[in-house]
Structures are given as structure tokens and as C-alpha cells.
N, C-alpha and C. Protein backbone atom coordinates (compact mmCIF):
# COMPACT_ATOMS: atom_id res chain seq x y z
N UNK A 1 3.85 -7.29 -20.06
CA UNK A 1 4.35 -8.63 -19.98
C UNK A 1 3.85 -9.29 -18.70
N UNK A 2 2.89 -10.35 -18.40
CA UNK A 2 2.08 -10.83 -17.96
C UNK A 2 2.67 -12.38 -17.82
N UNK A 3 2.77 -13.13 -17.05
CA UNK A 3 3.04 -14.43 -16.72
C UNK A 3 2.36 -15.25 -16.50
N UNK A 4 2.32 -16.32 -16.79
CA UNK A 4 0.70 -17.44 -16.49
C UNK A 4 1.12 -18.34 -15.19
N UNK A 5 2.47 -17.89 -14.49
CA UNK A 5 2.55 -18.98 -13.33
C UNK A 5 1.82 -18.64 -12.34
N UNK A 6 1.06 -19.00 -11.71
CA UNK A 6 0.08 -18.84 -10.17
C UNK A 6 1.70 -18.85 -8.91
N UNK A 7 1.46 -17.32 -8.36
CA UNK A 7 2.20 -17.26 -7.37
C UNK A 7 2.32 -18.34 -6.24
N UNK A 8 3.58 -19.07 -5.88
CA UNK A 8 3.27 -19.69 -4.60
C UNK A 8 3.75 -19.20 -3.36
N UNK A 9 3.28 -18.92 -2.47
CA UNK A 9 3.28 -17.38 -0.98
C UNK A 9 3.78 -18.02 0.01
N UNK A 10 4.37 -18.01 0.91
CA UNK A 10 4.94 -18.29 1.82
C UNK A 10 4.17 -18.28 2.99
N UNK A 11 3.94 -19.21 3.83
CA UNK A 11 3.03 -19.88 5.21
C UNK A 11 3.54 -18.84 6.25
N UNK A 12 5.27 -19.04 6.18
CA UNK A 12 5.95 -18.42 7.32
C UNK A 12 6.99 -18.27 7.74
N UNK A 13 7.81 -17.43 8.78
CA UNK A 13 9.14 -17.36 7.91
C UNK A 13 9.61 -18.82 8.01
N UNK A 14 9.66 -19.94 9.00
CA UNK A 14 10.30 -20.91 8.95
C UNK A 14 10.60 -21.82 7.36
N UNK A 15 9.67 -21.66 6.68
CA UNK A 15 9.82 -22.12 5.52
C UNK A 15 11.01 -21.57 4.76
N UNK A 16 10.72 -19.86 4.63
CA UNK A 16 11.88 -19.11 4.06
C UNK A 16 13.21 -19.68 4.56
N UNK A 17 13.54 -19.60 5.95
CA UNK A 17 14.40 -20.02 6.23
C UNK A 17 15.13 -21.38 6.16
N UNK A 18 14.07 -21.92 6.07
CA UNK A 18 14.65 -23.25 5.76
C UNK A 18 14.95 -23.63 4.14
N UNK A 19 14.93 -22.82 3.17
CA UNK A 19 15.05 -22.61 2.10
C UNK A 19 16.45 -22.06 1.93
N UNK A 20 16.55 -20.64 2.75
CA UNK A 20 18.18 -19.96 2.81
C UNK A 20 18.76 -21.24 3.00
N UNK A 21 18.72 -21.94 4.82
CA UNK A 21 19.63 -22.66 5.13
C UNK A 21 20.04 -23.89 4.02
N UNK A 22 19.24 -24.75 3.73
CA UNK A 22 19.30 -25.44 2.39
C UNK A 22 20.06 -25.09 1.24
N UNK A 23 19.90 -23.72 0.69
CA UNK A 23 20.52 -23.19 -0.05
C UNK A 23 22.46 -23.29 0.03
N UNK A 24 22.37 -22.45 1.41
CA UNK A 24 23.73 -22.27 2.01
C UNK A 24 24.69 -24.01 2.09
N UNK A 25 23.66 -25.08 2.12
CA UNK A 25 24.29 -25.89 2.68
C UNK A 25 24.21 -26.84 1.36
N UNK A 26 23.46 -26.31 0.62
CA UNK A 26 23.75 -27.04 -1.06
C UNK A 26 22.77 -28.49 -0.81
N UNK A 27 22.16 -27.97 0.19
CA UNK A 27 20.81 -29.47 0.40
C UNK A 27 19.55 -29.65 -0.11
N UNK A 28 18.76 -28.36 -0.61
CA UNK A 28 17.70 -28.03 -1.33
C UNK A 28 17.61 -28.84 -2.05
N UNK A 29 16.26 -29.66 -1.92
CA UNK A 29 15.66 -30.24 -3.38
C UNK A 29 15.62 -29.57 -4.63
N UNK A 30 16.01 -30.28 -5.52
CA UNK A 30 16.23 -29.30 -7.07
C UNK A 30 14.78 -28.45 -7.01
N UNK A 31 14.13 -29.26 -7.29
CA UNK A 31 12.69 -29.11 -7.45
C UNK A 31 11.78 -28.00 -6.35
N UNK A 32 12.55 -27.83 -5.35
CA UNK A 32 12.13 -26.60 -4.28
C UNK A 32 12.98 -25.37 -4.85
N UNK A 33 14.01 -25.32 -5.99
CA UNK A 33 14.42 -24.32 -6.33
C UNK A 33 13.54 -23.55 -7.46
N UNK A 34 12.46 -22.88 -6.66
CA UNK A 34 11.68 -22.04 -7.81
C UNK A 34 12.24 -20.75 -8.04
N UNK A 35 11.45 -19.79 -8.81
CA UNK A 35 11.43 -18.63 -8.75
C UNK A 35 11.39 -18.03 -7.33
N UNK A 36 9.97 -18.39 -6.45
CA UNK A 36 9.74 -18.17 -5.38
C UNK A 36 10.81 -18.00 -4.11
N UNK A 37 11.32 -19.01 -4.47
CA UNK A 37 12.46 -19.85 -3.46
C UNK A 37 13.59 -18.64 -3.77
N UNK A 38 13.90 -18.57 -4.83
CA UNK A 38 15.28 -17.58 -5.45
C UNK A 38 15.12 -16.13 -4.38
N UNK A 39 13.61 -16.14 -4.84
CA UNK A 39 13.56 -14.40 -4.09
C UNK A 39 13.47 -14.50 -2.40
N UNK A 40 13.02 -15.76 -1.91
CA UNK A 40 12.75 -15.99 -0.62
C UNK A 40 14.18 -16.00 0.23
N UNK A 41 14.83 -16.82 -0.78
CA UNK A 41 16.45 -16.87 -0.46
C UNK A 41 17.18 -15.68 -0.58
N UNK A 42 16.69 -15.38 -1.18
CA UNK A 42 17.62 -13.45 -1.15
C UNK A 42 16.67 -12.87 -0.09
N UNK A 43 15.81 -12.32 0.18
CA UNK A 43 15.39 -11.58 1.09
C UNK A 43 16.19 -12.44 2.45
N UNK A 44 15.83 -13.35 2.42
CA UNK A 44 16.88 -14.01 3.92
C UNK A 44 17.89 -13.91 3.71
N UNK A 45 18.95 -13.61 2.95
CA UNK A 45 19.70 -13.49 3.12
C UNK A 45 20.40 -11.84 3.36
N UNK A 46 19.48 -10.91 2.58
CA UNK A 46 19.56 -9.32 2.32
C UNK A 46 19.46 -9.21 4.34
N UNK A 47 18.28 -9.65 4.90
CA UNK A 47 17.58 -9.07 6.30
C UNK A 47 18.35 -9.78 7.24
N UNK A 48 18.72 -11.40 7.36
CA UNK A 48 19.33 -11.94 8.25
C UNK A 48 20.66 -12.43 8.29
N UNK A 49 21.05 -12.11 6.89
CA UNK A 49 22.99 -12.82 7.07
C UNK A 49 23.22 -11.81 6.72
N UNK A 50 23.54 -10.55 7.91
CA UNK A 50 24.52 -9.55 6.68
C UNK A 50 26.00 -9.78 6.71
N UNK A 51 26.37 -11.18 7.39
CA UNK A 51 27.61 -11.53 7.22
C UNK A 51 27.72 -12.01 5.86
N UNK A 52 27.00 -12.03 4.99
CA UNK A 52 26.98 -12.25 3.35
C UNK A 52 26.83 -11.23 2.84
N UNK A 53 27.64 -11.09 1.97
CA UNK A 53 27.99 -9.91 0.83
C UNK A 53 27.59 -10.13 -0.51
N UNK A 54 26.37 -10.23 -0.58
CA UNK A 54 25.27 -10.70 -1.40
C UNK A 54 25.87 -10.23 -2.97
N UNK A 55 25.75 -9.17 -3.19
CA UNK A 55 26.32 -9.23 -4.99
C UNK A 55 27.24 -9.74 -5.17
N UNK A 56 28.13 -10.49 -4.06
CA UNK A 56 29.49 -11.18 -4.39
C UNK A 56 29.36 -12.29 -4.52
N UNK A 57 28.73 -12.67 -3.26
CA UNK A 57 28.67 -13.85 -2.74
C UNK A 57 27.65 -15.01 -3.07
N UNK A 58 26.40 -13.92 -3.93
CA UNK A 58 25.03 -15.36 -4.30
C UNK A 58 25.56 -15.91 -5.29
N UNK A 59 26.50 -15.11 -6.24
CA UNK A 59 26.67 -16.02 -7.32
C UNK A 59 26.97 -17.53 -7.02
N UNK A 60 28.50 -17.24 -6.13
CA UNK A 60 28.83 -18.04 -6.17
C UNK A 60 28.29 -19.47 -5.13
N UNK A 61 27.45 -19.21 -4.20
CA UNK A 61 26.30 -19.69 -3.34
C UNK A 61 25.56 -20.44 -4.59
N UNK A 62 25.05 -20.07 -5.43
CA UNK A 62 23.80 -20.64 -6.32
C UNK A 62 24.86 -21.78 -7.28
N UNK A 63 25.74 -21.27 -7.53
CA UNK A 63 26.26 -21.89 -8.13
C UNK A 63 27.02 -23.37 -8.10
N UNK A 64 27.80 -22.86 -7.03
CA UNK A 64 27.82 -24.65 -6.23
C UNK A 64 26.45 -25.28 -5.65
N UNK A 65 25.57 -24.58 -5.45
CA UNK A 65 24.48 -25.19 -5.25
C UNK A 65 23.52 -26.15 -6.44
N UNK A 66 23.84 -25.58 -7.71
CA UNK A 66 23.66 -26.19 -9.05
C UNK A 66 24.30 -27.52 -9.56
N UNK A 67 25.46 -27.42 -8.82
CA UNK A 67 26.34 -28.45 -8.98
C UNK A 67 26.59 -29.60 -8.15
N UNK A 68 26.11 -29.26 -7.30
CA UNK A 68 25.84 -30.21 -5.64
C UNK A 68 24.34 -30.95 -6.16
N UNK A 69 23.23 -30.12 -6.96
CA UNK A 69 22.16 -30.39 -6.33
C UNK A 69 21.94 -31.57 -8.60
N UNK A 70 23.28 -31.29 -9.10
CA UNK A 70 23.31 -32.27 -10.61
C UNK A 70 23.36 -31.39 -11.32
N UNK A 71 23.15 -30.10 -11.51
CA UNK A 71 23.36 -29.16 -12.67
C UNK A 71 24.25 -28.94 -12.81
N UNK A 72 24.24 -28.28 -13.91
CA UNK A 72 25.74 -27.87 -14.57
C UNK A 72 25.54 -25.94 -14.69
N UNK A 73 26.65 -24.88 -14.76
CA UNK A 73 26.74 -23.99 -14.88
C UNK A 73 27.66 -23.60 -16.13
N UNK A 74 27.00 -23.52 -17.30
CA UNK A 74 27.95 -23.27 -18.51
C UNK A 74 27.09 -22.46 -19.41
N UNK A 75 27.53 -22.06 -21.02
CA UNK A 75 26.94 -20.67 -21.42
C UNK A 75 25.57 -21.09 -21.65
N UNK A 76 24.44 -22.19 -21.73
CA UNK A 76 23.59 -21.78 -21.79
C UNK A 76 22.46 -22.67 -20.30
N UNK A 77 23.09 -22.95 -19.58
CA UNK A 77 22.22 -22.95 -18.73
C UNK A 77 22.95 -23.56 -17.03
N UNK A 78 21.93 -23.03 -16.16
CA UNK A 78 22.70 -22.69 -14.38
C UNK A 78 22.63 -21.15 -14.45
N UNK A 79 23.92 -20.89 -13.50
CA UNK A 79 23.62 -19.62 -13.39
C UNK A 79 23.74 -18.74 -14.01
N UNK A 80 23.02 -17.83 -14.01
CA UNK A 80 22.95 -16.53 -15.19
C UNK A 80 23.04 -15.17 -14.00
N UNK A 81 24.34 -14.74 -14.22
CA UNK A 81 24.79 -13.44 -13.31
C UNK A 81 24.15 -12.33 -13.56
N UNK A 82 23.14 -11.75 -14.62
CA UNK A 82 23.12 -10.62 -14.82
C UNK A 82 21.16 -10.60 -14.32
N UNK A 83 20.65 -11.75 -14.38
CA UNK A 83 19.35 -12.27 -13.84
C UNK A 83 19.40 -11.93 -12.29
N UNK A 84 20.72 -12.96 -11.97
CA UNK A 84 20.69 -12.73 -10.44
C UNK A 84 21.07 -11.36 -10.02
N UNK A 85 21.69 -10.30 -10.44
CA UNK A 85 21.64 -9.07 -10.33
C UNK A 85 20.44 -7.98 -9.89
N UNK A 86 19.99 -8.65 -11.21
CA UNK A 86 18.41 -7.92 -11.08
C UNK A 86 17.91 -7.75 -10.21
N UNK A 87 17.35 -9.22 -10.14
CA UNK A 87 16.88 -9.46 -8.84
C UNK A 87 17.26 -9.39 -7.06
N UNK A 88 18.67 -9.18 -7.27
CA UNK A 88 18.87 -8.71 -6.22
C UNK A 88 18.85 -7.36 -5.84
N UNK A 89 19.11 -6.49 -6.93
CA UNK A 89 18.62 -4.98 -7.12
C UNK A 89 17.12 -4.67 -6.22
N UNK A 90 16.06 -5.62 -7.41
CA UNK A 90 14.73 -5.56 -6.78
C UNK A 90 14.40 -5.81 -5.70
N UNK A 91 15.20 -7.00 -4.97
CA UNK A 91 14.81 -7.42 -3.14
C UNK A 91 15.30 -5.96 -2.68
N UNK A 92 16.37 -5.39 -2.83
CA UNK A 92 17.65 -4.09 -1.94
C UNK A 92 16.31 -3.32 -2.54
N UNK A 93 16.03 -2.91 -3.19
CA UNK A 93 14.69 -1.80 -3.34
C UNK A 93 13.36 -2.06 -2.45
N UNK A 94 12.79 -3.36 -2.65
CA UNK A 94 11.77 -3.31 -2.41
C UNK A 94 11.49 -3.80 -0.53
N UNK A 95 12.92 -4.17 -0.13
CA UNK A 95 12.99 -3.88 1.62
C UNK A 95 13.80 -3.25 2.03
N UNK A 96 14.44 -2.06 1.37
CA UNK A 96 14.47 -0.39 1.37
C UNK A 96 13.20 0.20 1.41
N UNK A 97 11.91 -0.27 0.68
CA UNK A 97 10.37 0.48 0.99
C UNK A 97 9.88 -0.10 1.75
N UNK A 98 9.47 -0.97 2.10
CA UNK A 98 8.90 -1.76 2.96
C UNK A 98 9.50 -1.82 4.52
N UNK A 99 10.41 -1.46 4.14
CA UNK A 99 11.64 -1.76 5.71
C UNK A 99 11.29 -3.21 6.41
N UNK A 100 11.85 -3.11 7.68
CA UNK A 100 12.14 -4.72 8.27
C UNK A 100 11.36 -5.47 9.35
N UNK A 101 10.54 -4.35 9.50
CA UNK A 101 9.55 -4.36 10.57
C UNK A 101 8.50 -5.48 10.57
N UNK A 102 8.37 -6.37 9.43
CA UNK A 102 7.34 -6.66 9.59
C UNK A 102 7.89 -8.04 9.42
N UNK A 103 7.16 -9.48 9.61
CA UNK A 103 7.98 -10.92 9.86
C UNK A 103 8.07 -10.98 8.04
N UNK A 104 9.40 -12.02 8.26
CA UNK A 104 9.78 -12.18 6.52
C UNK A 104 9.08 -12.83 5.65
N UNK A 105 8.25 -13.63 6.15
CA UNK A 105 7.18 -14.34 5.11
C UNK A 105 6.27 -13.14 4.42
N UNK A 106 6.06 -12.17 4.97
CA UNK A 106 5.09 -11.36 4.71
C UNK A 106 5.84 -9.61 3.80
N UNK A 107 6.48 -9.88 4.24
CA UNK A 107 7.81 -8.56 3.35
C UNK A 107 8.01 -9.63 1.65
N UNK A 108 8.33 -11.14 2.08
CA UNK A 108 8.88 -12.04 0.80
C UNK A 108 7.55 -11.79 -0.19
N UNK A 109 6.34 -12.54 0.21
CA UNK A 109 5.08 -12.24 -0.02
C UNK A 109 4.55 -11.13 -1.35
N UNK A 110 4.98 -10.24 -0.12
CA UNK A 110 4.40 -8.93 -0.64
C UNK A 110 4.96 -8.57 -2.08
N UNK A 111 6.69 -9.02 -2.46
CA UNK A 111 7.67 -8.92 -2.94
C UNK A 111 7.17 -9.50 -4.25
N UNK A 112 6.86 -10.85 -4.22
CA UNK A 112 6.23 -11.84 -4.85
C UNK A 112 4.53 -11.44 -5.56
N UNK A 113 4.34 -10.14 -4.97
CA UNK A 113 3.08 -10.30 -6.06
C UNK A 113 3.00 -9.26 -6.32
N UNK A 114 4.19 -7.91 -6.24
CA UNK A 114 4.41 -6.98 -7.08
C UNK A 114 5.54 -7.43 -8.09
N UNK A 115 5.40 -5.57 -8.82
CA UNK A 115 6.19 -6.30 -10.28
C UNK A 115 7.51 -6.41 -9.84
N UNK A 116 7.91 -6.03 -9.30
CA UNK A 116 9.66 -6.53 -8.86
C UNK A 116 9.90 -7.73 -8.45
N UNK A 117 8.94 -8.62 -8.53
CA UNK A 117 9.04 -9.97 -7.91
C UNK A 117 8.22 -10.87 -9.19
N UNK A 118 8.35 -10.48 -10.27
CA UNK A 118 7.28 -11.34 -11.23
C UNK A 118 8.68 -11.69 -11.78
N UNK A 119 8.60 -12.98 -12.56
CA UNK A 119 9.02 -13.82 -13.26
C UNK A 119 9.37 -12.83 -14.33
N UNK A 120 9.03 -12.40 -14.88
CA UNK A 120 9.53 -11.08 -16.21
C UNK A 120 10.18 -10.43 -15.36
N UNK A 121 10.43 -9.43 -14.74
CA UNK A 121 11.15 -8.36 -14.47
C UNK A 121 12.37 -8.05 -15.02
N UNK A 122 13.21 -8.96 -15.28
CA UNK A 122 14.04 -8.52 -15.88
C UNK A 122 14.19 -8.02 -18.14
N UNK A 123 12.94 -8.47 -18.16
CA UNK A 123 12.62 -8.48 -19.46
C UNK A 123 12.02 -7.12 -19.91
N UNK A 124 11.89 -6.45 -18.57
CA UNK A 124 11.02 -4.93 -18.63
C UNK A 124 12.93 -3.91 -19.03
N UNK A 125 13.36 -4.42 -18.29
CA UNK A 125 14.72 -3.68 -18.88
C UNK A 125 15.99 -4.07 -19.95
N UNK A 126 16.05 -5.53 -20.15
CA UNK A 126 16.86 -6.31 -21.14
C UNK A 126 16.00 -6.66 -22.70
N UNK A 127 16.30 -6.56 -23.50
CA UNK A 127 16.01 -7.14 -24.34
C UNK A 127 16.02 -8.71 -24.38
N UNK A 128 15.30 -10.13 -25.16
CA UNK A 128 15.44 -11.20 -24.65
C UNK A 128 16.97 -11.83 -25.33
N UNK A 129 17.50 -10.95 -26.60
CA UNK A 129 18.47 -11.20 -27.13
C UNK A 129 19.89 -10.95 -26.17
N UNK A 130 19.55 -10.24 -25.43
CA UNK A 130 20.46 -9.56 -24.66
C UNK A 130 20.95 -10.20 -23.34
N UNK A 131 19.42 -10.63 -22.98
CA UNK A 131 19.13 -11.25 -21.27
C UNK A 131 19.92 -12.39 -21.72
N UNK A 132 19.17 -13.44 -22.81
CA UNK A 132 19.86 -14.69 -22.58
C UNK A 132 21.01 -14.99 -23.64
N UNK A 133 21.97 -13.94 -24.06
CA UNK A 133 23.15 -14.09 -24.49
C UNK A 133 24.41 -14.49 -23.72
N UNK A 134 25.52 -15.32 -24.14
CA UNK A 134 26.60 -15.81 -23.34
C UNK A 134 27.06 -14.69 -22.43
N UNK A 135 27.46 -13.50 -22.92
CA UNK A 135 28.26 -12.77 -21.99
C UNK A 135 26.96 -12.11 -20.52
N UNK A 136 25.64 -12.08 -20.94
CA UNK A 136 25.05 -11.91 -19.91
C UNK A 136 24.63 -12.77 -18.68
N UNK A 137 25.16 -14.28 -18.94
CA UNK A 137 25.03 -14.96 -18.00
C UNK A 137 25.59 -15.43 -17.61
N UNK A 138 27.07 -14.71 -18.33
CA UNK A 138 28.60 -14.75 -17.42
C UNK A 138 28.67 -13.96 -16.61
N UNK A 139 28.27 -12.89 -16.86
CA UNK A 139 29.23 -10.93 -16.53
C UNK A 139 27.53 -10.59 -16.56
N UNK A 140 28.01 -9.82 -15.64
CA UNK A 140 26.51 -8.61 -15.80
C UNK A 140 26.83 -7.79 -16.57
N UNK A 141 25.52 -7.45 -17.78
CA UNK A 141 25.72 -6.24 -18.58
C UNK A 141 24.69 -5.50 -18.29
N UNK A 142 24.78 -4.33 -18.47
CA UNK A 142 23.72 -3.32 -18.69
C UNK A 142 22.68 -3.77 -19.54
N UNK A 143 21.82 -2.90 -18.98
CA UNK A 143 20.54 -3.20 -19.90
C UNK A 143 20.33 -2.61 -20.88
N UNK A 144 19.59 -2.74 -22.02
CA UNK A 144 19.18 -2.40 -23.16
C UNK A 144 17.57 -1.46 -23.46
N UNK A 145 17.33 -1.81 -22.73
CA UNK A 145 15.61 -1.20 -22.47
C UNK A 145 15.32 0.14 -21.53
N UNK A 146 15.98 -0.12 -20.64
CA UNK A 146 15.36 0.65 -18.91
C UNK A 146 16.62 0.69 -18.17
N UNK A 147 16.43 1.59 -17.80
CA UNK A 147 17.79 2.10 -16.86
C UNK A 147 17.11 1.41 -15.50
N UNK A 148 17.95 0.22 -14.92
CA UNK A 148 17.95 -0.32 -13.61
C UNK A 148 17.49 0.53 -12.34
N UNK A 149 17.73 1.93 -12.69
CA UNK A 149 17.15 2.49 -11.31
C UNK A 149 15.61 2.68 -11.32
N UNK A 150 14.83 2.41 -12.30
CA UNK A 150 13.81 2.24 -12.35
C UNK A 150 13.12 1.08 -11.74
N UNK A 151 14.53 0.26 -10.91
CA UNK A 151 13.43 -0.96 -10.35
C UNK A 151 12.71 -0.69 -9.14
């Protein structure tokens, strides 16, 4: 499973960061909320706020942020809890290998053009019936495909 979006990479961390902070403060342009941005915003938040309790706390972070920024969060579209899971699985893995050593544009980066950072990833372990069903983008469910520790 192969994606046709052209990665967009990060300059430096100031960008990242100014993406978290945005995030946090529900100021982000809709339109700066990519894929990219999602994972950029979790790694800043995984490495530099560990006063955030990230599997608790992004939900509900993204979520008023959806709603601040004109979206709506209901069963078929905003936030989807079992997506944002994933992916937060994959950031906690993939700067668990990488460790912290190195500046965050370049850890986010790196993140972003392996498979734990592709736009599919979660489709390698959910079925699509599964991924985008009501109770999975209420509640996190297990996956159907791949056991999660495989991320």
C-alpha cells in the first residue's frame, strides 16, 4: 500500500514548534493541519511537553482544535481515536529507536519517510471496514489485520 502524496519535510524545528504551539492554542490554520503537521505535533509533544499525557490528552487537544478551527467531531468525520492511537504508537516507537539526540526537525523527518509515518499505516493493521467504522473513531479498537506491536 503505496500513497501518491509527495512528502512535505520540515526546514526546522521552529516550524514544528510552531505547529505544536498553534495546535495547543487552537490557532493553526485549518489548512496547515496535514498529515505532516499531525505527526510533527506529536513528536513535539512525545520529546518536549512531557507535562502532556499524550494518549489522554491529544484526543482531546485535536479535538477542540477541530472545533475552534470550524469542524465538527461526530461519527463520520473530525476526530477519529483509534487513527490517533496508531499513530501515536508509531511516534513512541520510532523515537524509542532513534532516541532524542538529534534536533526535532530531523527525528520528525526521518519519521515521515519511513513506513510508520506514511499516510496508510494504519491500514497495514485495520481493515478499511473496521478503521473507518463509528465505534473506531469513537473508542479505540483493536485491529483486525496485525497485531500493533508490529509497529
Amino acid at each position: 500500500m503505496m500513497s501518491n502524496f509527495e512528502v512535505r519535510l520540515f526546514p526546522d524545528d521552529v516550524s514544528i514548534v510552531a505547529i505544536g504551539e498553534r495546535l495547543l492554542a487552537a490557532t493553526l490554520p485549518r489548512d496547515a493541519w496535514t498529515h505532516e503537521a499531525h505527526l510533527a505535533a506529536c513528536c513535539w509533544l512525545m520529546r518536549d511537553r512531557p507535562d502532556i499525557a499524550i494518549e489522554r490528552e491529544l484526543p482531546e487537544i485535536i479535538s477542540a482544535y477541530n472545533i475552534a478551527s470550524g469542524g465538527v467531531n461526530d461519527d463520520s468525520q473530525g476526530y477519529h481515536e483509534t487513527i490517533t492511537q496508531v499513530y501515536i504508537a508509531a511516534v513512541k516507537a520510532h523515537l524509542h529507536e532513534e532516541g532524542c539526540d538529534m534536533p526535532l526537525y530531523v527525528a520528525v523527518n526521518k519519521l515521515l519517510l519511513s513506513k510508520r509515518g506514511g499516510r496508510d499505516l494504519p491500514l497495514r493493521f485495520y481493515s478499511k471496514e473496521l478503521l473507518f467504522s463509528v465505534p473506531a473513531r469513537r473508542t479505540f479498537v483493536p485491529p483486525d489485520r496485525a497485531d500493533l506491536d508490529q509497529i
